[in-house]
N, C-alpha and C. Protein backbone atom coordinates (compact mmCIF):
# COMPACT_ATOMS: atom_id res chain seq x y z
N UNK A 1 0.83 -1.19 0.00
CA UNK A 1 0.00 0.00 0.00
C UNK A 1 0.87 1.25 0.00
N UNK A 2 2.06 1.14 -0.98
CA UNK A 2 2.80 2.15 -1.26
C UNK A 2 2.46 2.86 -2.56
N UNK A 3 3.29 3.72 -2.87
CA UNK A 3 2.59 4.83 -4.41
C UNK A 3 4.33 4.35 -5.06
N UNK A 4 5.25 3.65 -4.97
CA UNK A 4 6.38 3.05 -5.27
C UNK A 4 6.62 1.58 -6.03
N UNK A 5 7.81 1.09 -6.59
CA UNK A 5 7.82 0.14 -7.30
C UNK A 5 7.33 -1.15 -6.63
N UNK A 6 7.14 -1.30 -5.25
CA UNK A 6 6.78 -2.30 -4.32
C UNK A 6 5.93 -2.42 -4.10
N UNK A 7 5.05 -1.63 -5.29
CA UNK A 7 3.25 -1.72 -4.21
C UNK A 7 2.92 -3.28 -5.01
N UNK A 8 1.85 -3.73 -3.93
CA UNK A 8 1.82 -4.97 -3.89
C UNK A 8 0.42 -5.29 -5.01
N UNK A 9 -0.16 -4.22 -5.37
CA UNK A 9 -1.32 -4.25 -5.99
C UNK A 9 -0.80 -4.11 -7.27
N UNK A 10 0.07 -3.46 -7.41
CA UNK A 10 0.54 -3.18 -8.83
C UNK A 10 1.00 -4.34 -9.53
N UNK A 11 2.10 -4.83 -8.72
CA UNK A 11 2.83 -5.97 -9.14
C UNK A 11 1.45 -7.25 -9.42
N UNK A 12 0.67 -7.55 -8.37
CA UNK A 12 -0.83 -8.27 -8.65
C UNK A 12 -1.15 -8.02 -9.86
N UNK A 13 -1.45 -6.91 -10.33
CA UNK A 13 -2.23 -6.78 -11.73
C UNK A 13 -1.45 -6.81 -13.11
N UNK A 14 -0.27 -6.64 -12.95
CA UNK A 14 0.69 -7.18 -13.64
C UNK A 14 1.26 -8.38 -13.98
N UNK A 15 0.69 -9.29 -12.83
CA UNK A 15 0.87 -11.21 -12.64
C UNK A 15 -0.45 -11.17 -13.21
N UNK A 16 -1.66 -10.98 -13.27
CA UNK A 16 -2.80 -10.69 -13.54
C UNK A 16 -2.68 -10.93 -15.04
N UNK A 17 -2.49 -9.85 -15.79
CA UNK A 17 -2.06 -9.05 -17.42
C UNK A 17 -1.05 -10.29 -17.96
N UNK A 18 0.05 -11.26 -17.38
CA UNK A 18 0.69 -12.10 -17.74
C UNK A 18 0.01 -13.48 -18.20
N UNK A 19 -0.55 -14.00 -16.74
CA UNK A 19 -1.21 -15.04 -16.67
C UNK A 19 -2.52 -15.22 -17.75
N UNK A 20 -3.30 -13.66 -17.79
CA UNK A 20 -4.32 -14.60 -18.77
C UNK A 20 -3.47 -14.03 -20.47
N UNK A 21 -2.88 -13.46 -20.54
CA UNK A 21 -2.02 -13.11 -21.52
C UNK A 21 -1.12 -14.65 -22.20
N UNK A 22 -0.74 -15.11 -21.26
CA UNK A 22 -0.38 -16.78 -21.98
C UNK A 22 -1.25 -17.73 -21.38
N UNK A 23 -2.42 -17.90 -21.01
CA UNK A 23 -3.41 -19.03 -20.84
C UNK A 23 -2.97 -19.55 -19.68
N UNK A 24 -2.22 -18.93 -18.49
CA UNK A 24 -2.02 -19.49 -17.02
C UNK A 24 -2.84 -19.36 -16.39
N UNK A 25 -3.49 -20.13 -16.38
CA UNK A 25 -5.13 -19.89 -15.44
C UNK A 25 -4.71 -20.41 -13.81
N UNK A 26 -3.89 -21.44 -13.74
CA UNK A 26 -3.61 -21.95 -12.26
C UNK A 26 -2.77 -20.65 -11.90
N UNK A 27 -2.00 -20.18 -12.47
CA UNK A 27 -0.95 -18.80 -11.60
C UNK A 27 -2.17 -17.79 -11.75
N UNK A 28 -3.43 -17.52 -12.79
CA UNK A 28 -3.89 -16.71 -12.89
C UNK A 28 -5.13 -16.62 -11.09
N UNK A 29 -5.65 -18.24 -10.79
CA UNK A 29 -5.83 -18.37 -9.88
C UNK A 29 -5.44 -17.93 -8.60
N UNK A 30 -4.17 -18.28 -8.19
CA UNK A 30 -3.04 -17.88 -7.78
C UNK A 30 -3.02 -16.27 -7.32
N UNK A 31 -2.62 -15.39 -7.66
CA UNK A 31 -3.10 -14.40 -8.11
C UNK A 31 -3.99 -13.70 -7.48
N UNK A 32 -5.37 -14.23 -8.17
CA UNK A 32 -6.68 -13.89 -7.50
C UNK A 32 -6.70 -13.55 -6.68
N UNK A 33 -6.41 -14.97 -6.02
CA UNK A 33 -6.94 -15.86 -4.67
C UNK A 33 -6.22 -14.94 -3.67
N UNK A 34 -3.94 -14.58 -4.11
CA UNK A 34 -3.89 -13.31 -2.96
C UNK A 34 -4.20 -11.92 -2.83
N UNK A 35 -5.00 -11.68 -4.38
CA UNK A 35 -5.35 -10.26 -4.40
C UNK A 35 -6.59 -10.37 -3.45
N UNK A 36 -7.68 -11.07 -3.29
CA UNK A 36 -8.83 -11.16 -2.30
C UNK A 36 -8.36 -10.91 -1.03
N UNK A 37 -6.87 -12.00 -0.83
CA UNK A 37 -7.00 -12.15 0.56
C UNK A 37 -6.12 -10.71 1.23
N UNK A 38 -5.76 -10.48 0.43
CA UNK A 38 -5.02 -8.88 0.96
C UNK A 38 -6.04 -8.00 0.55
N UNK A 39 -6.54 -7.78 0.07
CA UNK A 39 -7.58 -6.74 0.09
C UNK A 39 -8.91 -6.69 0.24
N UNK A 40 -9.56 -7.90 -0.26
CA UNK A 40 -11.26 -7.71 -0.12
C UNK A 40 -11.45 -6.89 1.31
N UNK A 41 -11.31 -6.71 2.10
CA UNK A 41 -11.89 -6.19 3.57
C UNK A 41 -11.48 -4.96 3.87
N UNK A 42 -10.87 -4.74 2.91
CA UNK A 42 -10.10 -2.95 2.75
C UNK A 42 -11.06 -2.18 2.78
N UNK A 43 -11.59 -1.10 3.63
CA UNK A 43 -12.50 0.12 3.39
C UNK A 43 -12.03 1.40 3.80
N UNK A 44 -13.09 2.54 3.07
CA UNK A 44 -12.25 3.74 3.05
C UNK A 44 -10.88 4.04 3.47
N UNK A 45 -10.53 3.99 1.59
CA UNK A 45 -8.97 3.80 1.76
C UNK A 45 -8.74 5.67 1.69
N UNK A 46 -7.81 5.81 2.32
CA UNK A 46 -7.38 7.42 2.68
C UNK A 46 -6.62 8.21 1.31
N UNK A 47 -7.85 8.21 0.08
CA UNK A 47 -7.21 9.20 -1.23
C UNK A 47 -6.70 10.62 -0.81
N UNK A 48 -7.34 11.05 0.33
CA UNK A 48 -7.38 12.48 0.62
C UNK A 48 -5.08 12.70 0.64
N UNK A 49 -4.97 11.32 1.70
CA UNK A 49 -3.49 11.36 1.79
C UNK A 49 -2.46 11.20 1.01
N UNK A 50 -2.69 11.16 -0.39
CA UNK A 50 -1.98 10.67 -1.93
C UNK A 50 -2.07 12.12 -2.34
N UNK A 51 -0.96 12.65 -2.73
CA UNK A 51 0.16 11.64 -2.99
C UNK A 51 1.29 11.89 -2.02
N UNK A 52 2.28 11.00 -1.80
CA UNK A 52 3.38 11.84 -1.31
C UNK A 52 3.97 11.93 -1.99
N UNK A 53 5.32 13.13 -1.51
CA UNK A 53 6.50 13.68 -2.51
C UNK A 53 7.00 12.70 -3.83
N UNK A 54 6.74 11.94 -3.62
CA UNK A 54 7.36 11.12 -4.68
C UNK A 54 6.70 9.85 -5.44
N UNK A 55 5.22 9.52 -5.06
CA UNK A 55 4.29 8.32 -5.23
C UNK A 55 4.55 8.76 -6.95
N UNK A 56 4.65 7.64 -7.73
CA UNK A 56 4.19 7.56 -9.01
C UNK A 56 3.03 6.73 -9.33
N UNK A 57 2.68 5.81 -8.00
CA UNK A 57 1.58 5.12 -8.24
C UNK A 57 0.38 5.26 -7.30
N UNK A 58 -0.79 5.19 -6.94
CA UNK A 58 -1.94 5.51 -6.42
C UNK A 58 -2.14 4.15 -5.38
N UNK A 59 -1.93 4.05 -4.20
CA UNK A 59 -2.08 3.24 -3.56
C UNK A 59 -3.59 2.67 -3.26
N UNK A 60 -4.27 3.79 -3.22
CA UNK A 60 -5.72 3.15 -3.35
C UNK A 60 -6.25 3.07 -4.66
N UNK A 61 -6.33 3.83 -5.79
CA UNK A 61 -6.67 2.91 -7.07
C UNK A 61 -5.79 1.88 -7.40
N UNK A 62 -4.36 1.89 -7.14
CA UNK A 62 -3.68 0.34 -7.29
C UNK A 62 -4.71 -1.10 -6.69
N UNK A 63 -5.14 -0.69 -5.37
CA UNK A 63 -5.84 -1.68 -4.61
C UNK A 63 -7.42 -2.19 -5.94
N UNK A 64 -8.02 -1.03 -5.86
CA UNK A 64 -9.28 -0.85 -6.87
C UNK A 64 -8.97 -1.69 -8.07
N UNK A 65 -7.64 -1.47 -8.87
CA UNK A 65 -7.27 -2.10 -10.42
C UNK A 65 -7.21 -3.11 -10.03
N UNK A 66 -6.65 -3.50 -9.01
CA UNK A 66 -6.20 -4.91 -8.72
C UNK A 66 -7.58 -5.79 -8.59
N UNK A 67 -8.42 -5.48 -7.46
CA UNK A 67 -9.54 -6.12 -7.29
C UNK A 67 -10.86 -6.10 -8.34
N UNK A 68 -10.55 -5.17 -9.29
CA UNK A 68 -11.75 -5.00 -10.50
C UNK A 68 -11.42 -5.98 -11.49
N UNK A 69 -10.33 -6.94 -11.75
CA UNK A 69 -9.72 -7.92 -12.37
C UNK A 69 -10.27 -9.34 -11.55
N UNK A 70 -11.07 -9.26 -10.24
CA UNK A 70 -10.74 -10.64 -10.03
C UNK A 70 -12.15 -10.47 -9.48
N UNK A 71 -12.75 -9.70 -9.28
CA UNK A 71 -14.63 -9.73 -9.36
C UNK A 71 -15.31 -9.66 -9.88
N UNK A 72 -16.25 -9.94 -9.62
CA UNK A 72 -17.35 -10.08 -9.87
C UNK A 72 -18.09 -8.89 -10.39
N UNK A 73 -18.50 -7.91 -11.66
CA UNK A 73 -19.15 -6.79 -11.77
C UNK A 73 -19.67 -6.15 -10.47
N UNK A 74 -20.87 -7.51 -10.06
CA UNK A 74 -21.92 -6.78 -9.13
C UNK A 74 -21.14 -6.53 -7.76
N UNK A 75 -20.10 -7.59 -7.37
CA UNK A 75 -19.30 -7.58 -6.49
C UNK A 75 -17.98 -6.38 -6.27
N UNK A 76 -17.64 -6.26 -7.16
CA UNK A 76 -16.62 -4.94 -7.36
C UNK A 76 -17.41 -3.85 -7.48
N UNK A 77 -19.08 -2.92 -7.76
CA UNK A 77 -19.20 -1.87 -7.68
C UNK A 77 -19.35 -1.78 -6.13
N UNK A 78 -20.17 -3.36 -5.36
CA UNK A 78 -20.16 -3.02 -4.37
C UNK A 78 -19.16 -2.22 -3.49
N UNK A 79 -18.07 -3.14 -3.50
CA UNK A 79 -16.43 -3.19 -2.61
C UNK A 79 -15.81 -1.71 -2.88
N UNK A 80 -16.71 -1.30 -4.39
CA UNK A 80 -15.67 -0.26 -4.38
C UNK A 80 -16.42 0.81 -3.57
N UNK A 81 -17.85 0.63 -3.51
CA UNK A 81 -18.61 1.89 -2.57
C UNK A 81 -18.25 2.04 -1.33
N UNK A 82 -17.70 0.78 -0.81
CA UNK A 82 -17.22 1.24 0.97
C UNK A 82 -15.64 1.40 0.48
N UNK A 83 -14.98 1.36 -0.42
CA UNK A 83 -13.56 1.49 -0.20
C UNK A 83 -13.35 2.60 -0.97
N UNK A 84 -14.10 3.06 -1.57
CA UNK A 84 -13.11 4.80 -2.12
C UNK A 84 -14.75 4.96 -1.92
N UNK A 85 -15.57 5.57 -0.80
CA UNK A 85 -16.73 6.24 -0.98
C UNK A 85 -16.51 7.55 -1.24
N UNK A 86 -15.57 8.24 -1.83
CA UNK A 86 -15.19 9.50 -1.94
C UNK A 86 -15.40 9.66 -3.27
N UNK A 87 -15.60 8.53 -4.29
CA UNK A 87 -16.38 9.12 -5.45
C UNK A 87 -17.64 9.73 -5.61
N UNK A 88 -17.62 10.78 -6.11
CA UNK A 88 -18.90 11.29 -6.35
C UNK A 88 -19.71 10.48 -7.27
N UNK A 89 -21.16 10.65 -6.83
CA UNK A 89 -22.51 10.10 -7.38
C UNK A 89 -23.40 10.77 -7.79
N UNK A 90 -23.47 12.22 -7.31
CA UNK A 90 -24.28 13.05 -8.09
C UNK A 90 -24.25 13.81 -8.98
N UNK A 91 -24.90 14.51 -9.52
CA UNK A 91 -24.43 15.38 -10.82
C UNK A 91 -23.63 16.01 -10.58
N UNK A 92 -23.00 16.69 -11.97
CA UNK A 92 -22.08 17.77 -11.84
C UNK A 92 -22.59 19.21 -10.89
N UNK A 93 -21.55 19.12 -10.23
CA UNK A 93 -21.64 20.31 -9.52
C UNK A 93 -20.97 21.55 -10.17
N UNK A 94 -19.76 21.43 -10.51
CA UNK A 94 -19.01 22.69 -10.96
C UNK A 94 -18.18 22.42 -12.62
N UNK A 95 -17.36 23.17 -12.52
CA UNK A 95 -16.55 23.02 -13.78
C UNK A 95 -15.46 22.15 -14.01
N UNK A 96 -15.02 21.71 -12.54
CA UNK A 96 -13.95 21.43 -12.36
C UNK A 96 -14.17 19.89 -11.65
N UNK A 97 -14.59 19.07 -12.26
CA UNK A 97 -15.65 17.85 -11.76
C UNK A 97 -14.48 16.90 -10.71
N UNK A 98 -13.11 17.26 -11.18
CA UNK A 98 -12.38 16.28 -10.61
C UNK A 98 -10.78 16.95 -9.45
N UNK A 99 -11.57 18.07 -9.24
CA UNK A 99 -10.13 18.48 -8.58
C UNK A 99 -10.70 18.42 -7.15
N UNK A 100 -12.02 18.39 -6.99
CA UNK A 100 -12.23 18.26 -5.06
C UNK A 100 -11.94 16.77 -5.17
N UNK A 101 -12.34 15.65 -5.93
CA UNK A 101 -12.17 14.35 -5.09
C UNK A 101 -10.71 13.78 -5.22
N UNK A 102 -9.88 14.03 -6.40
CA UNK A 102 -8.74 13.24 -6.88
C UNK A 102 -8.02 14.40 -8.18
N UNK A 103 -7.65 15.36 -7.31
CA UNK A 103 -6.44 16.66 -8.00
C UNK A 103 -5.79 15.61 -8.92
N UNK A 104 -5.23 16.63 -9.61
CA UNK A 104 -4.26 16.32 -10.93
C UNK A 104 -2.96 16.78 -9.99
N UNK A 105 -1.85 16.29 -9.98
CA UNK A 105 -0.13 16.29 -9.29
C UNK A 105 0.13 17.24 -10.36
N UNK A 106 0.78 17.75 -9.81
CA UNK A 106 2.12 18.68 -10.23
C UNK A 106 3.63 18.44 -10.18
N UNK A 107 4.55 18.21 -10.88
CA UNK A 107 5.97 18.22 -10.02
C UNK A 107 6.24 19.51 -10.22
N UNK A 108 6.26 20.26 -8.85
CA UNK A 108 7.11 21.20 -8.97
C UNK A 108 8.58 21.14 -9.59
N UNK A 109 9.62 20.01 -9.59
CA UNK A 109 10.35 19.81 -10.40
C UNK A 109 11.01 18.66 -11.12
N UNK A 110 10.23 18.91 -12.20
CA UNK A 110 10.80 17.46 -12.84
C UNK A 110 11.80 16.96 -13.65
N UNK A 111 13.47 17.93 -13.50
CA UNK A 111 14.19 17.33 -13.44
C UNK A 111 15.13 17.07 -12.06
N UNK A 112 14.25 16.48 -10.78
CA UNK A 112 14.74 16.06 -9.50
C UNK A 112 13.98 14.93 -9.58
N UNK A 113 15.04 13.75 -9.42
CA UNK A 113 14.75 12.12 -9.22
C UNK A 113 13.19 11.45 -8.99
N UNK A 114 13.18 11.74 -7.73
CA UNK A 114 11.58 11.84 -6.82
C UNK A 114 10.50 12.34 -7.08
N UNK A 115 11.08 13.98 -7.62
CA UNK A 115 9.18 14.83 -8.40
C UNK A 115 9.30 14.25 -9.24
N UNK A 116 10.15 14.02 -10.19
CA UNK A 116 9.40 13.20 -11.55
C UNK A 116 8.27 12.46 -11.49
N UNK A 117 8.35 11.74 -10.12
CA UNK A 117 7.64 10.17 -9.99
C UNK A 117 6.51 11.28 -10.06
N UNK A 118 6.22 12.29 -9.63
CA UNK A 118 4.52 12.70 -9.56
C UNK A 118 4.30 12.95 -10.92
N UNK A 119 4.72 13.41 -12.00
CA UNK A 119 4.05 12.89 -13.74
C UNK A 119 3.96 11.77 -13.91
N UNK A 120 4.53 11.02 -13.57
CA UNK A 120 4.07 9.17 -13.57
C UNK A 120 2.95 9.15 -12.88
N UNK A 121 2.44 9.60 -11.51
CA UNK A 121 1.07 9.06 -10.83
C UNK A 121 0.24 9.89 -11.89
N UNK A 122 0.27 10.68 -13.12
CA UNK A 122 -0.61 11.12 -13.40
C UNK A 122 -1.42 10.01 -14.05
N UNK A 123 -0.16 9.29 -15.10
CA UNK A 123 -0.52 8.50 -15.89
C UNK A 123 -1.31 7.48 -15.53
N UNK A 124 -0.59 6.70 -14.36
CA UNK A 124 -0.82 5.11 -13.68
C UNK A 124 -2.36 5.79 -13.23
N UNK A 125 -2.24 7.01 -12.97
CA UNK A 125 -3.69 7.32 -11.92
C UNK A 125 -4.80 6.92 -13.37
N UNK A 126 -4.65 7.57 -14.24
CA UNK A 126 -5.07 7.67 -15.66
C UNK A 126 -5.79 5.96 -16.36
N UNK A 127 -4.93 5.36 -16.13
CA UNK A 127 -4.68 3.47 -16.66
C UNK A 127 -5.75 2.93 -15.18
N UNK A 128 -5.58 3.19 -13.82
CA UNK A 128 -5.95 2.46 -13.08
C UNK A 128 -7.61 3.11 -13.07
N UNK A 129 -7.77 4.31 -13.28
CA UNK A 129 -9.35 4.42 -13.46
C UNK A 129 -10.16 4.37 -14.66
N UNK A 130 -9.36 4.10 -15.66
CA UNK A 130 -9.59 3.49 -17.59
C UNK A 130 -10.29 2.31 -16.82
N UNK A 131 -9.15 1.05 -16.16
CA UNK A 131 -9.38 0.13 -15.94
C UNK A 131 -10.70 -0.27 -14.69
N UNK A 132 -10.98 0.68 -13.53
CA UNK A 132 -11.49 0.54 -12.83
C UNK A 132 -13.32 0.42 -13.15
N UNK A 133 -13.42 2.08 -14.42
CA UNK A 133 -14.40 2.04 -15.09
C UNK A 133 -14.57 0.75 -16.05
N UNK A 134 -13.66 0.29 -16.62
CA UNK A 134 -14.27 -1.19 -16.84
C UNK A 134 -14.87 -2.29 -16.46
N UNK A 135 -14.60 -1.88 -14.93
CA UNK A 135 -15.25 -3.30 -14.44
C UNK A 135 -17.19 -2.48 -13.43
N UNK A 136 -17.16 -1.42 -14.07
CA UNK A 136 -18.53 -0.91 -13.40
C UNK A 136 -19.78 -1.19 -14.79
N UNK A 137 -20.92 -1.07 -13.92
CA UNK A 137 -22.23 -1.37 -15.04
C UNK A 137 -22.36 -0.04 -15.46
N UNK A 138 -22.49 -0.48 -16.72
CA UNK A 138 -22.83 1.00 -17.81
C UNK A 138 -23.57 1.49 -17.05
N UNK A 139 -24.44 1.62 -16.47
CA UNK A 139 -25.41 2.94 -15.59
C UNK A 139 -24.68 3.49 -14.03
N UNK A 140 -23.99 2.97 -14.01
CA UNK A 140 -23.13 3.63 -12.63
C UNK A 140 -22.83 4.75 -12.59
N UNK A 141 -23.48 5.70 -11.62
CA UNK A 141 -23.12 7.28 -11.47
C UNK A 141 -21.76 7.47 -11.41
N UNK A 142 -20.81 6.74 -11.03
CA UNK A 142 -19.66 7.20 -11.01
C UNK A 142 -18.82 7.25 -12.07
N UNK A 143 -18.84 6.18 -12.90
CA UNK A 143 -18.17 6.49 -14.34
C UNK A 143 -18.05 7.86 -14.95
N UNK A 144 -19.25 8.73 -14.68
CA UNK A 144 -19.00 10.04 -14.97
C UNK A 144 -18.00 10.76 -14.56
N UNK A 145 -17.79 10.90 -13.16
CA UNK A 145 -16.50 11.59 -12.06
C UNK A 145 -15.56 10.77 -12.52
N UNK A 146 -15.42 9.54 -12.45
CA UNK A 146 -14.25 8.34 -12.80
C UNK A 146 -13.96 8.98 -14.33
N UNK A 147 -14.60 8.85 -15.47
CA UNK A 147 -14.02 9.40 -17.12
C UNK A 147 -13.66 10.63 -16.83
N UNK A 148 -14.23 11.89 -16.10
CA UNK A 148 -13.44 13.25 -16.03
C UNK A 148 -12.15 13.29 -15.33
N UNK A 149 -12.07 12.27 -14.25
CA UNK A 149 -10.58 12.41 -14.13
C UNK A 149 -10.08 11.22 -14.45
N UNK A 150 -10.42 10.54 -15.27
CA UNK A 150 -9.14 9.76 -16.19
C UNK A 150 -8.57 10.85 -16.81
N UNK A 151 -10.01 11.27 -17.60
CA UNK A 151 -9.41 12.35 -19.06
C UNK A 151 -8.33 13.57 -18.41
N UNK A 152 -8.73 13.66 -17.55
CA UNK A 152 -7.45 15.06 -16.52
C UNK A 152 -6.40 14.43 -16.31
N UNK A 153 -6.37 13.67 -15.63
CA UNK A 153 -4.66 12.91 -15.73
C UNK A 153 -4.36 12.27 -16.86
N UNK A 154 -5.03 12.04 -17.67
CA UNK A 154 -3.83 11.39 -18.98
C UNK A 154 -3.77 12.60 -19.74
N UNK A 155 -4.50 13.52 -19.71
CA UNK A 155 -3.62 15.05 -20.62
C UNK A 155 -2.63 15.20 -19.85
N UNK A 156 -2.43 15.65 -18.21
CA UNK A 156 -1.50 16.49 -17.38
C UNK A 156 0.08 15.35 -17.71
N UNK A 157 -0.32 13.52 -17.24
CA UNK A 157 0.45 12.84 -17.59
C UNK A 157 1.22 13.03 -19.20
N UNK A 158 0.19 12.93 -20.03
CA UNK A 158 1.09 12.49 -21.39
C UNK A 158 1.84 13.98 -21.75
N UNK A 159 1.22 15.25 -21.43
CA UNK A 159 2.01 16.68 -21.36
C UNK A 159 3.34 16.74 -20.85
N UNK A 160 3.30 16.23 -20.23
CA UNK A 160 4.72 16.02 -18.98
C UNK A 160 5.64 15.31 -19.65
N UNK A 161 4.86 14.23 -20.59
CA UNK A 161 6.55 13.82 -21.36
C UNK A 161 7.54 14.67 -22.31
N UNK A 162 8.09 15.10 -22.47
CA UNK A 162 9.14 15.81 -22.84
C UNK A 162 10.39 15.33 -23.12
N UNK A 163 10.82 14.41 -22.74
CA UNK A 163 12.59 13.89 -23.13
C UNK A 163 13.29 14.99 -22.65
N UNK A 164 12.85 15.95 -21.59
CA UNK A 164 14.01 17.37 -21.59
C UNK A 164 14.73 17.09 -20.13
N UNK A 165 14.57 15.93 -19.59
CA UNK A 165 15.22 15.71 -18.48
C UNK A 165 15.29 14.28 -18.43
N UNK A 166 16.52 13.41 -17.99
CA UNK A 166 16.01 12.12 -18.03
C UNK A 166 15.77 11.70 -17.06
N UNK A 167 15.28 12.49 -15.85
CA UNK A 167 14.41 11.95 -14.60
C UNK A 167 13.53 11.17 -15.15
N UNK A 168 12.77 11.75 -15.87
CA UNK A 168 11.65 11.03 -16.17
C UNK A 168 11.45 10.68 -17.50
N UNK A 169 12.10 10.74 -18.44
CA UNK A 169 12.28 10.52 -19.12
C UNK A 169 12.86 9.38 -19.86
N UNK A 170 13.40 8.32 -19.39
CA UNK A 170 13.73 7.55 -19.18
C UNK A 170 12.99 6.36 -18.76
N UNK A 171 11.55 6.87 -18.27
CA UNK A 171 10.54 5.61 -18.33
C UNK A 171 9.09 6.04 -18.25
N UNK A 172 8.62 7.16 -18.42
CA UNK A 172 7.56 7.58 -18.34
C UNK A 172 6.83 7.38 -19.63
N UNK A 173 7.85 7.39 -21.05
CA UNK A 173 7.27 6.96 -21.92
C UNK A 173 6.28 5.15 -22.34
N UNK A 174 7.37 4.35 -21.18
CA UNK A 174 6.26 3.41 -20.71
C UNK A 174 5.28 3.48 -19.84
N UNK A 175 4.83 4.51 -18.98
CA UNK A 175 3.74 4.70 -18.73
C UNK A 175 2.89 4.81 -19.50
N UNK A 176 3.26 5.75 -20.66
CA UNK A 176 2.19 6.12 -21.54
C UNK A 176 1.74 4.92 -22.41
N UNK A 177 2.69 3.99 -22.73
CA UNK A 177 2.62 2.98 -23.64
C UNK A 177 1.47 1.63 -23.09
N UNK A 178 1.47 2.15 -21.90
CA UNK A 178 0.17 0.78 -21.01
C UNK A 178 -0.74 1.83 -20.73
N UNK A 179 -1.07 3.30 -20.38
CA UNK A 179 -2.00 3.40 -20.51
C UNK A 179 -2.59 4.01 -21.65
N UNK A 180 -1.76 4.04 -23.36
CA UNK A 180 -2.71 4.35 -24.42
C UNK A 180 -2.91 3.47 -25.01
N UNK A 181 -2.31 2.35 -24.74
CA UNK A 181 -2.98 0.88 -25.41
C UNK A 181 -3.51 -0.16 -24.56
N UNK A 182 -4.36 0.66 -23.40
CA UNK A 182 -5.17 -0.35 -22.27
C UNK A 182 -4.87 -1.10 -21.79
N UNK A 183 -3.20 -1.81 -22.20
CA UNK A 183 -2.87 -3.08 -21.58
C UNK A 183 -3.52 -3.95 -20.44
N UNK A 184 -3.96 -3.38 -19.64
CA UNK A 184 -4.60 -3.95 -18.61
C UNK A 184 -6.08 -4.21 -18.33
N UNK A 185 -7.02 -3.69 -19.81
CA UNK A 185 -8.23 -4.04 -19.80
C UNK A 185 -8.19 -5.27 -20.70
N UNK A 186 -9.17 -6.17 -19.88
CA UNK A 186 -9.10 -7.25 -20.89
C UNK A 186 -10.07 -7.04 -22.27
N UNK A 187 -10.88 -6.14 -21.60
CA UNK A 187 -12.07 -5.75 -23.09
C UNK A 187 -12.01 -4.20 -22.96
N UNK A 188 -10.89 -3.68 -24.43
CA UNK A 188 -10.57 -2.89 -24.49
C UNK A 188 -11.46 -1.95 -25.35
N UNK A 189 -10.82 -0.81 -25.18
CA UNK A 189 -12.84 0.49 -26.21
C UNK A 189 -11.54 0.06 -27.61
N UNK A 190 -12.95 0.31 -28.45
CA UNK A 190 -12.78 0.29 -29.73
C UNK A 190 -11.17 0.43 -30.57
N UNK A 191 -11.11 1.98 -29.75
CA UNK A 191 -10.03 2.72 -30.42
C UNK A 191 -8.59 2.62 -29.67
N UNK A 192 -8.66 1.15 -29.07
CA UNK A 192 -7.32 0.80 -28.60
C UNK A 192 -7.02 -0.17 -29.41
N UNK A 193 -5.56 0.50 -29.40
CA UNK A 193 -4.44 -0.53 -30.12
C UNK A 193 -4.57 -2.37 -29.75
């Protein structure tokens, strides 16, 4: 439950993306079985506290991507209502649909090691709620709040690449490369690669 290369959800959905990717259904099992047991019982996970100085990855949508891969539709909108109840459900309120629940990062500087990592959480933030909205029923109020800030972090993310520093430069362009070709949805929209 780190925003770092060790988070345990990340690496899950990545054994996840492998296993049914070559027909490993027993490791894909596998898998599952410890993404449930580390997380199903997780509630209101603390978004308000993301990011720190240096998270490139979202510790509570990491948890969310991870578990929207191994439930059940009806079962994952549930899990996700007590564990990020901080999505909004009602209409639009303002202009700015996604900066009270889940801000867009800034690095104040991104050629220093550590801020870089915050243009990376834009992206991963970007891929893990692509993916999260996949596993909700087309009529779910939240997909609305969920697509406005995908669409906000994958502009702020894919803006940020530049090649003008190789903090980040140096791997952020694979960020972009899993989240503009969905890698991690198994039923991808139309207009993915």
């Amino acid at each position: 439950r780190i925003g770092e290369h060790d988070q345990t959800a990340f690496g899950l959905g990545l054994m996840l993306d492998y296993a049914h990717t070559v027909g490993d259904e027993a490791f894909a099992k596998l898998v599952s079985d410890s993404a449930r047991k580390f997380f199903l019982t997780d509630r209101n996970c603390p978004l308000a506290y993301e990011p720190s100085g240096e998270d490139f990855l979202s510790p509570c949508l990491g948890e969310a991507d991870a578990l929207r891969r191994v439930l059940s539709q009806d079962e994952f909108a549930k899990w996700l209502k007590e564990f990020l109840p901080q999505i909004p459900t009602t209409p639009l309120q303002s202009e700015a649909p996604t900066r009270e629940w889940l801000p867009v990062t800034r690095s104040p500087d991104p050629s220093d090691p550590k801020l870089a990592h915050l243009d990376g959480l834009n992206l991963s933030r970007a891929w893990m709620i692509e993916g999260i909205i996949s596993a909700l029923p087309a009529d779910d109020p939240r997909r609305f709040w969920l697509s406005a800030a995908a669409d906000e972090h994958r502009r702020a993310g894919l803006a940020a690449i530049t090649g003008e520093h190789y903090e980040g430069g140096h791997w952020l362009g694979s960020f972009a490369v899993y989240l503009t070709t969905q890698r991690g949805i198994r039923h991808r929209t139309p207009n993915a690669p």
